[in-house]
N, C-alpha and C. Protein backbone atom coordinates (compact mmCIF):
# COMPACT_ATOMS: atom_id res chain seq x y z
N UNK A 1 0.50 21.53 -1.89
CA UNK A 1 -0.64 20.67 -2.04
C UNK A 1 -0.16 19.22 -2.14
N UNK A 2 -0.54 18.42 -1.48
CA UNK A 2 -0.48 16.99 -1.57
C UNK A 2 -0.86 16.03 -2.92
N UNK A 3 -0.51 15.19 -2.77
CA UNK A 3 -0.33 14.60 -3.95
C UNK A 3 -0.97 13.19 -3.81
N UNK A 4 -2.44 12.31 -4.66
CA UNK A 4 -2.47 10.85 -4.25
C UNK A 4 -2.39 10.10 -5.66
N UNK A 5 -1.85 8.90 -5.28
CA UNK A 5 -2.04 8.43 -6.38
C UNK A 5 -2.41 7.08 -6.04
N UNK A 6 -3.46 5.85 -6.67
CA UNK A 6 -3.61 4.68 -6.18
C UNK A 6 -3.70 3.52 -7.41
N UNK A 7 -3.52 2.25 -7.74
CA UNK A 7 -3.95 1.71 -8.53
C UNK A 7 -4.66 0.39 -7.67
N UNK A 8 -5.92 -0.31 -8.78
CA UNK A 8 -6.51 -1.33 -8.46
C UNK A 8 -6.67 -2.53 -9.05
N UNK A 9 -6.29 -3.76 -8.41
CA UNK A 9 -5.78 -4.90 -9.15
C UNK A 9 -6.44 -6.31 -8.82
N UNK A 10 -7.00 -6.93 -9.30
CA UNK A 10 -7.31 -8.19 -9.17
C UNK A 10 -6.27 -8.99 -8.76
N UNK A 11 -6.83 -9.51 -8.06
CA UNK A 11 -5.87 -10.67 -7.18
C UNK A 11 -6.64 -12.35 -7.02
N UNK A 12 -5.39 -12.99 -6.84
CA UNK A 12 -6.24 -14.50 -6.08
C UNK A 12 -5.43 -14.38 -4.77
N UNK A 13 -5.12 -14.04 -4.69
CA UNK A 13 -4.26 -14.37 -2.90
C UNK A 13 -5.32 -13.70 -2.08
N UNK A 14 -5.22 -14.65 -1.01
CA UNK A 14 -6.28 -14.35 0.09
C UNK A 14 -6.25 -12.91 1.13
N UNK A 15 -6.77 -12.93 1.95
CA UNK A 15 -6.66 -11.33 2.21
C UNK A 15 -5.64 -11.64 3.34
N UNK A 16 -5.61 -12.59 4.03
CA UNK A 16 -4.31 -12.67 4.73
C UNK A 16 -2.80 -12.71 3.86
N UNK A 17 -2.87 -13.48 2.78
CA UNK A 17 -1.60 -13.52 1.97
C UNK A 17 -1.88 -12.07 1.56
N UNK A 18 -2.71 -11.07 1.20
CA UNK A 18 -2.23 -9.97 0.41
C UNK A 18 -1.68 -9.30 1.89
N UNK A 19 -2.19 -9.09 2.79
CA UNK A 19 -1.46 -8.26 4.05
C UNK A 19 -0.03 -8.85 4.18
N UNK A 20 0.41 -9.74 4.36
CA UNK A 20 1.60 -10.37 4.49
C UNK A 20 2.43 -10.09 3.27
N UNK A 21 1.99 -10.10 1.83
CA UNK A 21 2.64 -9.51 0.59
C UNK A 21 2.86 -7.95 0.56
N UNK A 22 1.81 -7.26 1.09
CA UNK A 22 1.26 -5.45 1.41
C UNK A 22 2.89 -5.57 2.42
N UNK A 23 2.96 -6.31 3.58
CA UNK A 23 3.56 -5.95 4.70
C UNK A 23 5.12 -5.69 3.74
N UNK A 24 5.77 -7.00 3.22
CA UNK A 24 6.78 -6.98 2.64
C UNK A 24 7.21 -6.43 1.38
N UNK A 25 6.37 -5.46 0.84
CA UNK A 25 6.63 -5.24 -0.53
C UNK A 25 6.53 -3.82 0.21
N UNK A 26 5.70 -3.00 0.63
CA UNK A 26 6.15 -1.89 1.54
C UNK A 26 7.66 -1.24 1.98
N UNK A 27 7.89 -2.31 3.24
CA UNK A 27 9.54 -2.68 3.76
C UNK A 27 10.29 -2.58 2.77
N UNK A 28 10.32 -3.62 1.61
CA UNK A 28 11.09 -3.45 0.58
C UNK A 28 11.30 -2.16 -0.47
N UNK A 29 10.03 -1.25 -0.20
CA UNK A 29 9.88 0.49 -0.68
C UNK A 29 10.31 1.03 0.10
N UNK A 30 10.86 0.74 1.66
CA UNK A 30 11.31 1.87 2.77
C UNK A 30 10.28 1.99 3.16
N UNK A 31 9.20 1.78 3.15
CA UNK A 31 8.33 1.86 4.05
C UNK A 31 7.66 1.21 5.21
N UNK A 32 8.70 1.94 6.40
CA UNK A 32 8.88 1.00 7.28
C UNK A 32 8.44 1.76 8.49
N UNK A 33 7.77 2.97 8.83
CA UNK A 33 7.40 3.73 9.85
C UNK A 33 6.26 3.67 10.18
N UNK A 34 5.55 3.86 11.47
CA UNK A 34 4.46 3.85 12.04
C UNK A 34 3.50 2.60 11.27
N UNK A 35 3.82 1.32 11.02
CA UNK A 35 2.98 0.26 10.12
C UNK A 35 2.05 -0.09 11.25
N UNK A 36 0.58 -0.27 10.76
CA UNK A 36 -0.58 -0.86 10.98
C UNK A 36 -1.31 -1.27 9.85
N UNK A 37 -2.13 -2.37 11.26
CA UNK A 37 -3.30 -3.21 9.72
C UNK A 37 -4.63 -3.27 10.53
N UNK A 38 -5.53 -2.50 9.91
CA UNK A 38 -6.46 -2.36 10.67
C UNK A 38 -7.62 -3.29 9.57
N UNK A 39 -8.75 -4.05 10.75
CA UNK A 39 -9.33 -4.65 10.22
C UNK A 39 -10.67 -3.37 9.37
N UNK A 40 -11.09 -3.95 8.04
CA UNK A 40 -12.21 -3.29 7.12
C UNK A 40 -13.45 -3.81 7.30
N UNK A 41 -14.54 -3.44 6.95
CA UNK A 41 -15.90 -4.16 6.77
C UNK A 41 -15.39 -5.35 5.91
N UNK A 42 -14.53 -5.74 5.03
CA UNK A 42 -14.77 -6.24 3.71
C UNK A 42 -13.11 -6.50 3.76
N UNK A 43 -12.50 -6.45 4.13
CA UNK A 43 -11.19 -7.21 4.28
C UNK A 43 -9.94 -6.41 5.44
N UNK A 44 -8.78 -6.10 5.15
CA UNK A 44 -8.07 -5.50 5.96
C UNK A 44 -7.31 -4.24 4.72
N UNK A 45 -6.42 -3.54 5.88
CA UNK A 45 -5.78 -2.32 5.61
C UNK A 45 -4.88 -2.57 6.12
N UNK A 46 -3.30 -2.21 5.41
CA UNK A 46 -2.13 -1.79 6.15
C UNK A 46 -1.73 -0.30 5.42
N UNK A 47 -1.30 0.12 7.10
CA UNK A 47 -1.21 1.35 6.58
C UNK A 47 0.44 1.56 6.95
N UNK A 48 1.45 2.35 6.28
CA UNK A 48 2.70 2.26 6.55
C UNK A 48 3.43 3.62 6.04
N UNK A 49 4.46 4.38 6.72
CA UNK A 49 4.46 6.09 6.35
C UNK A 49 6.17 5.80 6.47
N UNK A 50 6.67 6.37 5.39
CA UNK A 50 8.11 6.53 4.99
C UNK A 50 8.32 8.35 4.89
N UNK A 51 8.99 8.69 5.77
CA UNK A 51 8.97 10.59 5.79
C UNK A 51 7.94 11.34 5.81
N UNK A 52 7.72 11.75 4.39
CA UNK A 52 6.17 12.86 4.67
C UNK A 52 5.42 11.89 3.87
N UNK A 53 5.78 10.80 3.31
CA UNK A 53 4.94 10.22 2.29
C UNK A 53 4.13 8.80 3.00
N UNK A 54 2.84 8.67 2.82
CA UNK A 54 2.02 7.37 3.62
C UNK A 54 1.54 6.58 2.70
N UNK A 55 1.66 4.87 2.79
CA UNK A 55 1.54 4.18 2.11
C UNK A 55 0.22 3.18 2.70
N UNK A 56 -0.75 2.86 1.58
CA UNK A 56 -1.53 1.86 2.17
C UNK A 56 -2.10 0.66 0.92
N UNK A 57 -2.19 -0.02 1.42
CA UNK A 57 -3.10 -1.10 0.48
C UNK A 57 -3.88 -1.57 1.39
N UNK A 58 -5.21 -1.63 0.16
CA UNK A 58 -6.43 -1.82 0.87
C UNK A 58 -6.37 -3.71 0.17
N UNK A 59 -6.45 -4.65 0.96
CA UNK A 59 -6.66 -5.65 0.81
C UNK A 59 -8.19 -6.40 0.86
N UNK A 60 -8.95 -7.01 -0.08
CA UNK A 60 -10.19 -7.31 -0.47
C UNK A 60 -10.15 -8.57 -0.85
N UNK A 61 -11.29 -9.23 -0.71
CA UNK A 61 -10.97 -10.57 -1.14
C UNK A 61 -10.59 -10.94 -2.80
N UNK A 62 -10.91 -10.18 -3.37
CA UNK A 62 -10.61 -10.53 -4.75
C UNK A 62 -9.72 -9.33 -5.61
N UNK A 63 -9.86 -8.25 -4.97
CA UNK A 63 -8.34 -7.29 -4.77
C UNK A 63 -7.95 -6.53 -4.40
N UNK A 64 -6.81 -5.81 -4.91
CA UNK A 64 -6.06 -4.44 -3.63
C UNK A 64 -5.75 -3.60 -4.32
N UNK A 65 -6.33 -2.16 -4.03
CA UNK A 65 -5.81 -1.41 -3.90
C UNK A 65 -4.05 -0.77 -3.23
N UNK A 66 -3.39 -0.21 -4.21
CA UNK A 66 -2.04 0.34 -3.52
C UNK A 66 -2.38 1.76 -3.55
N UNK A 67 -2.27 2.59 -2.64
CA UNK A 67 -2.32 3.87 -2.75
C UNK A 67 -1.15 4.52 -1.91
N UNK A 68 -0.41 5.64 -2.60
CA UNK A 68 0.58 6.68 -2.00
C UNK A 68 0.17 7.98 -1.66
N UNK A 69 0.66 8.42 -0.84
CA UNK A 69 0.55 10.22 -0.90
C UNK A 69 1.46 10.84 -0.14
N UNK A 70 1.72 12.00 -1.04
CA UNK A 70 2.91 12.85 -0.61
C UNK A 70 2.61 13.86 -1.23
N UNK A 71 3.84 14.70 -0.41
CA UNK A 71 3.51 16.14 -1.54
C UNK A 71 4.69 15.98 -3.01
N UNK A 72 5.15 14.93 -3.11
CA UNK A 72 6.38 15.77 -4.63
C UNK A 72 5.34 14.35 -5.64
N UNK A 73 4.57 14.97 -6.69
CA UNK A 73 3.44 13.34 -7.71
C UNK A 73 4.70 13.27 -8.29
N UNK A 74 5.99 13.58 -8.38
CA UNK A 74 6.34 11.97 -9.22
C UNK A 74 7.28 11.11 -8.18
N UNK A 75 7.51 11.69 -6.55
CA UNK A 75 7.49 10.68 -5.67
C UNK A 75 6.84 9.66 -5.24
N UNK A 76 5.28 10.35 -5.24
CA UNK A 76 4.28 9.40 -4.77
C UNK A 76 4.35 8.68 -6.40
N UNK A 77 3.87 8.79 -7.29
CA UNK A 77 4.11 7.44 -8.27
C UNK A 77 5.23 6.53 -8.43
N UNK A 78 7.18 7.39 -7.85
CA UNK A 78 7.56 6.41 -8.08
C UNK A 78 7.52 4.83 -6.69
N UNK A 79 6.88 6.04 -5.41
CA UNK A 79 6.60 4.86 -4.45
C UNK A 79 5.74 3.76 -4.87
N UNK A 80 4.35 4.13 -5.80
CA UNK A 80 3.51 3.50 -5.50
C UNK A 80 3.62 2.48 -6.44
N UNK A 81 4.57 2.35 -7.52
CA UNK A 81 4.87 1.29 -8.28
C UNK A 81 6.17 0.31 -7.95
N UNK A 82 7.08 1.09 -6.92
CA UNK A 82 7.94 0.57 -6.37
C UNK A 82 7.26 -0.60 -5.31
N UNK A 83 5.80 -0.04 -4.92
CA UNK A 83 5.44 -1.12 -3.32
C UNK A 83 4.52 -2.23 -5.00
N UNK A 84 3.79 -1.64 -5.48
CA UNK A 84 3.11 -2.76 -6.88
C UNK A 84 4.39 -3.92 -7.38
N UNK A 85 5.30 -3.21 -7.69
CA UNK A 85 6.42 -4.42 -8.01
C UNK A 85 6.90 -4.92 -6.81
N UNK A 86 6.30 -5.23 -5.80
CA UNK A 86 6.94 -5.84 -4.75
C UNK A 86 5.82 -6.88 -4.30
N UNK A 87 4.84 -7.26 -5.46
CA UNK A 87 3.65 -8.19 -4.82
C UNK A 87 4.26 -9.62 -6.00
């Protein structure tokens, strides 16, 4: 069974600076496979997949979501605080 985990954070950086922060704080988790940023009703998405595990932050104007998923939860948590300390 798969595993998600996400947290949600207030931000001031704009939704272009959070994609450009999303892009490099990702990379800096290894998560560097199949990356896209698809545009939202309400801001953008990058989506980015390291092995079996897929990484996304949802970027909003006032904030982002980081979300992981994999199958091993204390991989996906230690990704998803590894890509959070990278903003």
């Amino acid at each position: 069974m798969a595993s998600c985990s996400n947290t949600a954070q207030y931000t001031n950086l704009s939704v272009r600076e959070c994609v450009q922060s999303a892009k490099l704080a990702m990379r800096d988790a290894d998560f560097t496979e199949n990356l896209r940023v698809v545009r939202a009703e309400s801001g953008m998405i990058v989506y980015v997949e390291h092995g079996g595990y897929k990484g996304r932050v949802y970027c909003w104007t006032d904030k982002r979501t980081v979300e992981v998923s994999g199958f091993d939860v204390d991989q996906v948590g230690f990704y998803r605080k590894s890509i959070i300390s990278g903003f």
